[in-house]
Protein backbone atom coordinates (compact mmCIF):
# COMPACT_ATOMS: atom_id res chain seq x y z
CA UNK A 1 78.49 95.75 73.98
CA UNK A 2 77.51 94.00 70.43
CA UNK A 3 75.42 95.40 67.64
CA UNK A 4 72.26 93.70 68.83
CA UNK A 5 72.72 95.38 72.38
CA UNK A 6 73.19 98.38 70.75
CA UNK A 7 70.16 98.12 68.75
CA UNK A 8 68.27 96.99 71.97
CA UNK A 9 69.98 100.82 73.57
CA UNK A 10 68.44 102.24 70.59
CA UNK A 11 64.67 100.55 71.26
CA UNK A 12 64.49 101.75 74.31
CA UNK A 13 65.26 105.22 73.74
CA UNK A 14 62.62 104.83 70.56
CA UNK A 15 60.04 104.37 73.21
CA UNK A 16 60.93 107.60 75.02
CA UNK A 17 61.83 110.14 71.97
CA UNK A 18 59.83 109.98 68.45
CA UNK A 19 62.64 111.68 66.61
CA UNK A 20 64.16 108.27 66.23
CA UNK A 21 60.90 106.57 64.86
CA UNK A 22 61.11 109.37 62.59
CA UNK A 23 64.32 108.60 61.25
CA UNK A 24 64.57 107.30 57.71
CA UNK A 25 66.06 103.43 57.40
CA UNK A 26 69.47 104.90 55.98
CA UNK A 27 68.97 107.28 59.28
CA UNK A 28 68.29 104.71 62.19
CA UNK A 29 71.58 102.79 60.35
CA UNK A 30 73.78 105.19 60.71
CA UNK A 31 72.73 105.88 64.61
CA UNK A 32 73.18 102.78 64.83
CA UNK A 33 76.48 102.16 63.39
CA UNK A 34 77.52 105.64 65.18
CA UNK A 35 76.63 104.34 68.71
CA UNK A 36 78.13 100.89 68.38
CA UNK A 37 81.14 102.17 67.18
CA UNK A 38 81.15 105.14 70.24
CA UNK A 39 79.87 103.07 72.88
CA UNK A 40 80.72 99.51 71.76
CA UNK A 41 83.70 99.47 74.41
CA UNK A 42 81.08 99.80 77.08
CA UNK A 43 79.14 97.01 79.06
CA UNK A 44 75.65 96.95 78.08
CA UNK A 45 74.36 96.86 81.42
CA UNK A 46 76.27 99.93 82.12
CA UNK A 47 75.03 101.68 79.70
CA UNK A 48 71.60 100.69 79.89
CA UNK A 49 72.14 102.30 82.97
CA UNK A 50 73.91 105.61 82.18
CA UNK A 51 70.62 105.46 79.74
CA UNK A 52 68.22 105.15 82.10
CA UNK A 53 69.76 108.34 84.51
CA UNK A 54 70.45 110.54 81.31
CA UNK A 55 67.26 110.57 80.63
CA UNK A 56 65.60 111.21 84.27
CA UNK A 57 67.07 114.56 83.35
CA UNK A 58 66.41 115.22 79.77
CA UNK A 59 63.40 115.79 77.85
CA UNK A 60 65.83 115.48 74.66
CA UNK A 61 67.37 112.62 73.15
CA UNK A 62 70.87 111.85 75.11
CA UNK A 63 73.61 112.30 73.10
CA UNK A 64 76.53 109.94 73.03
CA UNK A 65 78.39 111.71 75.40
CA UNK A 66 76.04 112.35 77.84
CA UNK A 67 75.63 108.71 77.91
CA UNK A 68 79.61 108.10 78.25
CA UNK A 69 80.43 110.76 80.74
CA UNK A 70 77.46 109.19 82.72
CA UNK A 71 78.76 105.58 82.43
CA UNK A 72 82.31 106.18 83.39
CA UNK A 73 81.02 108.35 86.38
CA UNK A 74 78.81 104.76 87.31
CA UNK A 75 82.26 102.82 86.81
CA UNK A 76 84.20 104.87 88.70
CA UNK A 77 82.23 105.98 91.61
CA UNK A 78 85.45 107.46 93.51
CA UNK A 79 85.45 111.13 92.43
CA UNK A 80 88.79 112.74 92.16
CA UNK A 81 90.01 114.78 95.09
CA UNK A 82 89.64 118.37 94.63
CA UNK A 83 92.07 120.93 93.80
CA UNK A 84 92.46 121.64 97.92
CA UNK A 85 92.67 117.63 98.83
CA UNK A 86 95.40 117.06 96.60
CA UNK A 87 97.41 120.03 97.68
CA UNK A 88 97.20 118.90 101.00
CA UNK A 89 98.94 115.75 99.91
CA UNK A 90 101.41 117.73 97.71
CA UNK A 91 101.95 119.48 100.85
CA UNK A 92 102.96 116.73 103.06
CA UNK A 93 105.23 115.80 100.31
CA UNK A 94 107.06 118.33 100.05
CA UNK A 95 107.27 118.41 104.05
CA UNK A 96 108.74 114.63 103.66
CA UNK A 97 110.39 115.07 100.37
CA UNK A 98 114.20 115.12 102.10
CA UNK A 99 113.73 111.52 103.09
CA UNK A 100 111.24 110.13 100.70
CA UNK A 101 111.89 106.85 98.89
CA UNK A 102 110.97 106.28 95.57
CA UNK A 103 108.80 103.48 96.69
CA UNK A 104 106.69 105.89 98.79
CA UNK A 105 106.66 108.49 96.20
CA UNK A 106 105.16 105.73 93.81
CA UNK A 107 102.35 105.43 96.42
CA UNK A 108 101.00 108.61 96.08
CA UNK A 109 97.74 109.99 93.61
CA UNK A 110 98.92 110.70 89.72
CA UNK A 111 98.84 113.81 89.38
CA UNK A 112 100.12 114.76 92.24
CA UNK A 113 103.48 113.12 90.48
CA UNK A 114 102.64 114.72 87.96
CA UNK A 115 103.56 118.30 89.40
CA UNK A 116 106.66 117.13 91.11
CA UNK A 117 107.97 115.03 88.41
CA UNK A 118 110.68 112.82 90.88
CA UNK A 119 111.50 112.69 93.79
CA UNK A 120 114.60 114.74 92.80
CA UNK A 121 112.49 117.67 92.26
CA UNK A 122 110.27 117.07 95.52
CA UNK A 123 113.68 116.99 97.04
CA UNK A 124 114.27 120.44 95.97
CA UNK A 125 111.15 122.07 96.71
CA UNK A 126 111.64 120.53 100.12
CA UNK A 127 115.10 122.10 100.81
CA UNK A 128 115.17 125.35 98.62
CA UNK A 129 114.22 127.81 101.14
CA UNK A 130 113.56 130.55 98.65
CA UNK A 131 110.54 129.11 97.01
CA UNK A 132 107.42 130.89 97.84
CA UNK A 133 104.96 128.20 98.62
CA UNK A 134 101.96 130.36 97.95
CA UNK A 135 103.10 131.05 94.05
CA UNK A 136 104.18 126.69 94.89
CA UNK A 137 99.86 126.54 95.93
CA UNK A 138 99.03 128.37 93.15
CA UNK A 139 100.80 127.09 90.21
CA UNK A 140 99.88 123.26 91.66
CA UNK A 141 96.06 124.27 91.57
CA UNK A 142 96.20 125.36 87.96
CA UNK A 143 98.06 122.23 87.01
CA UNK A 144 96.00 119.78 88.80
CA UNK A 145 92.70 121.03 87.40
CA UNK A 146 94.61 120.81 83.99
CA UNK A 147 95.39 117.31 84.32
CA UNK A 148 92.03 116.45 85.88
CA UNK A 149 90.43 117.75 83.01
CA UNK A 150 92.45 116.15 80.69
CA UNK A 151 91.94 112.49 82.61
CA UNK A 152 88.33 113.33 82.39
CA UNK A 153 87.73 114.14 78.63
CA UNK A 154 90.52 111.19 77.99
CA UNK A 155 87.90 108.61 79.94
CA UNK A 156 84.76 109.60 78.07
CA UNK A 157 86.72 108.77 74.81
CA UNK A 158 86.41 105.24 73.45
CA UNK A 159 89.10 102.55 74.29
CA UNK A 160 90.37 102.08 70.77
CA UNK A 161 90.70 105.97 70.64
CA UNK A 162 92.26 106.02 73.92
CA UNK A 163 94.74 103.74 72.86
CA UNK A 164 95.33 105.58 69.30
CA UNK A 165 96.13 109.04 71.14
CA UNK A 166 98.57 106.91 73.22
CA UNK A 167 100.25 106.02 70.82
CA UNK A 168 101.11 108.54 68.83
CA UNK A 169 101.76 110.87 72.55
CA UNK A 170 104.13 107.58 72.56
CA UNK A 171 105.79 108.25 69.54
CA UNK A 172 106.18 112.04 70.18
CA UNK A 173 108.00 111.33 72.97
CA UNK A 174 109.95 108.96 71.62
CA UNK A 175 111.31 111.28 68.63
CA UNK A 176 111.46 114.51 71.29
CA UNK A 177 114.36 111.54 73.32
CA UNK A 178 116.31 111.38 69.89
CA UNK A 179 116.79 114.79 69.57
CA UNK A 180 119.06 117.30 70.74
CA UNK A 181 119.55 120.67 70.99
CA UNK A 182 121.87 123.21 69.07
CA UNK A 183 124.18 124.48 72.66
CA UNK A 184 123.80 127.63 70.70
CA UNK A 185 120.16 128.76 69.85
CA UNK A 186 118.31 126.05 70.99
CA UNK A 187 117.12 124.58 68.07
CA UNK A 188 117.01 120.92 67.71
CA UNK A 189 119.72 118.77 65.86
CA UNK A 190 119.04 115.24 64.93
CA UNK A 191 120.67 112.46 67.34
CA UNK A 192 123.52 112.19 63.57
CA UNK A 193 124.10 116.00 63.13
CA UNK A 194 124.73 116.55 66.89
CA UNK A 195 126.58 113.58 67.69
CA UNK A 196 128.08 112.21 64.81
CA UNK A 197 129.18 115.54 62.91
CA UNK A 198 129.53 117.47 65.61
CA UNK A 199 127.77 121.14 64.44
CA UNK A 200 125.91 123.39 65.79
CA UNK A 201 122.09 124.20 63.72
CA UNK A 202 121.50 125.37 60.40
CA UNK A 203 121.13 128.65 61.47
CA UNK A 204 123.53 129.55 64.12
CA UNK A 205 126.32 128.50 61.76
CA UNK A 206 124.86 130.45 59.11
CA UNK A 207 125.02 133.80 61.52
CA UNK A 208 128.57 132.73 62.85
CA UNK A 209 130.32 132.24 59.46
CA UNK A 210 128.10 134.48 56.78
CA UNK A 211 129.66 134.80 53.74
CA UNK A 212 132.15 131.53 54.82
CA UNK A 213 128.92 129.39 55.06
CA UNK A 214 129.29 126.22 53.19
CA UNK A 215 126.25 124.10 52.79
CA UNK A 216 125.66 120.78 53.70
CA UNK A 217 126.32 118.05 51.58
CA UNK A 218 125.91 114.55 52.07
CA UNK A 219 129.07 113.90 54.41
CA UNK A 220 127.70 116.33 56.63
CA UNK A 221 128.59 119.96 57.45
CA UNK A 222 132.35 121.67 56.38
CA UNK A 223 132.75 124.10 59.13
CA UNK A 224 135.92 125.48 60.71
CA UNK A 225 137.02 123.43 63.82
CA UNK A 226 136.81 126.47 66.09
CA UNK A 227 132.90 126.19 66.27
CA UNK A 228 132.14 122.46 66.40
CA UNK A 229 130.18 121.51 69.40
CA UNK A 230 131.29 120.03 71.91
C-alpha cells in the first residue's frame, strides 16, 4: 500500500471519526506517516477491508493494530488448530514415531515440530515406557499455546520488522553454535579458549588453583596440565 492509499485509509476513517478532522496539519502528518510506515506492507484492498469490519464494531477510532490483527485474520482465513487438535496429532506421532521418516515428520503442522524437536526425540517418547503421557499432554498444551501466541503477535508485526527480529534471533543462534561450554561449571568458553587452549572457564580455574591462579595473557591461559579439558 503507497502513501496516497494510505491517505485515501485515512479519508475514509475522517468521514466516520471527527477526532481526525480535528487534528492539527503537523498532526494528520504524522498519522499519516505512522500508518504508512505500520501498514504500508499491507494490500490496500485488504485493509480497506480490515477497515471497514473494525469499525462495524467500534464507536472509536481503530487503532493500527486492530486494523492489522483484522487483516491478517482476512489473509489467513484457516485458524490454527486448538490446543486439543494439535495434541491429537502429537499423539499419533508419538504412536508412529518408531517408524517415522523424516519426510513424514516434515509433513506435519509447525509447532507440533516444534515440541518434538526430531524425529530422534519423537523416537524416544515413542519407546520410553516411563514417560507419563498426561505430564507429555500437559507440558505440549502449555507449549503450543506459547508458540501460537508468539506466531500470532509475530504476524500482526510489519514485514520489515518481521524480518529485523529474524535476523538478529538469526544471529543469536548463530553465536549460541560457536560457543561451548566449560565441562566444569557450565559456563560458556569461546569456540578459541575451549578448543584451541584447551581450559576450563575463568572461574572454575580460579576455584581449582587459588592462590596458583595465573591470569591470562595474550597466549592464552598458563595452567597446570592436570586440569586442561579434554
Amino acid at each position: 500500500m503507497n502513501k496516497k492509499e494510505t491517505t485515501q485509509i485515512i479519508t475514509f476513517l475522517a468521514g466516520n471519526y471527527s477526532s481526525i478532522s480535528e487534528k492539527t496539519i503537523e498532526q494528520k502528518q504524522i498519522m499519516l506517516n505512522t500508518w504508512q510506515e505500520c501498514l504500508g506492507d499491507l494490500n490496500y484492498n485488504i485493509v480497506l477491508q480490515a477497515v471497514k469490519k473494525t469499525i462495524l464494531s467500534s464507536k472509536y477510532l481503530p487503532t493500527i493494530s486492530e486494523i492489522r490483527k483484522n487483516a491478517i485474520e482476512l489473509m489467513n482465513p484457516n485458524k490454527n488448530k486448538t490446543g486439543i487438535e494439535a495434541w491429537e496429532e502429537a499423539y499419533k506421532m508419538i504412536c508412529n514415531g518408531t517408524y517415522m521418516t523424516q519426510e513424514e515428520f516434515d509433513t506435519h503442522s509447525d509447532e507440533v515440530k516444534k515440541f518434538f524437536g526430531s524425529t530422534t526425540q519423537l523416537k524416544a517418547y515413542s519407546t520410553n515406557t516411563d514417560f507419563n503421557m498426561d505430564v507429555v499432554r500437559s507440558n505440549f498444551l502449555k507449549q503450543y499455546d506459547i508458540l501460537i501466541k508468539r506466531k500470532e503477535e509475530m504476524q500482526i508485526l510489519p514485514q520489515n520488522m518481521q524480518n529485523m527480529i529474524q535476523n538478529v534471533s538469526n544471529k543469536i543462534s548463530l553465536g549460541e553454535r560457536k560457543m561451548k561450554k566449560c565441562i566444569n561449571c557450565s559456563y560458556f568458553l569461546s569456540c578459541k579458549e575451549a578448543e584451541e587452549n584447551k581450559v576450563e572457564c575463568d572461574k572454575f580455574i580460579k576455584r581449582k588453583l587459588g592462590k596458583n591462579y595465573v591470569e591470562k595473557n595474550n597466549n592464552g591461559y598458563y595452567i597446570n596440565n592436570s586440569i586442561s579439558c579434554s
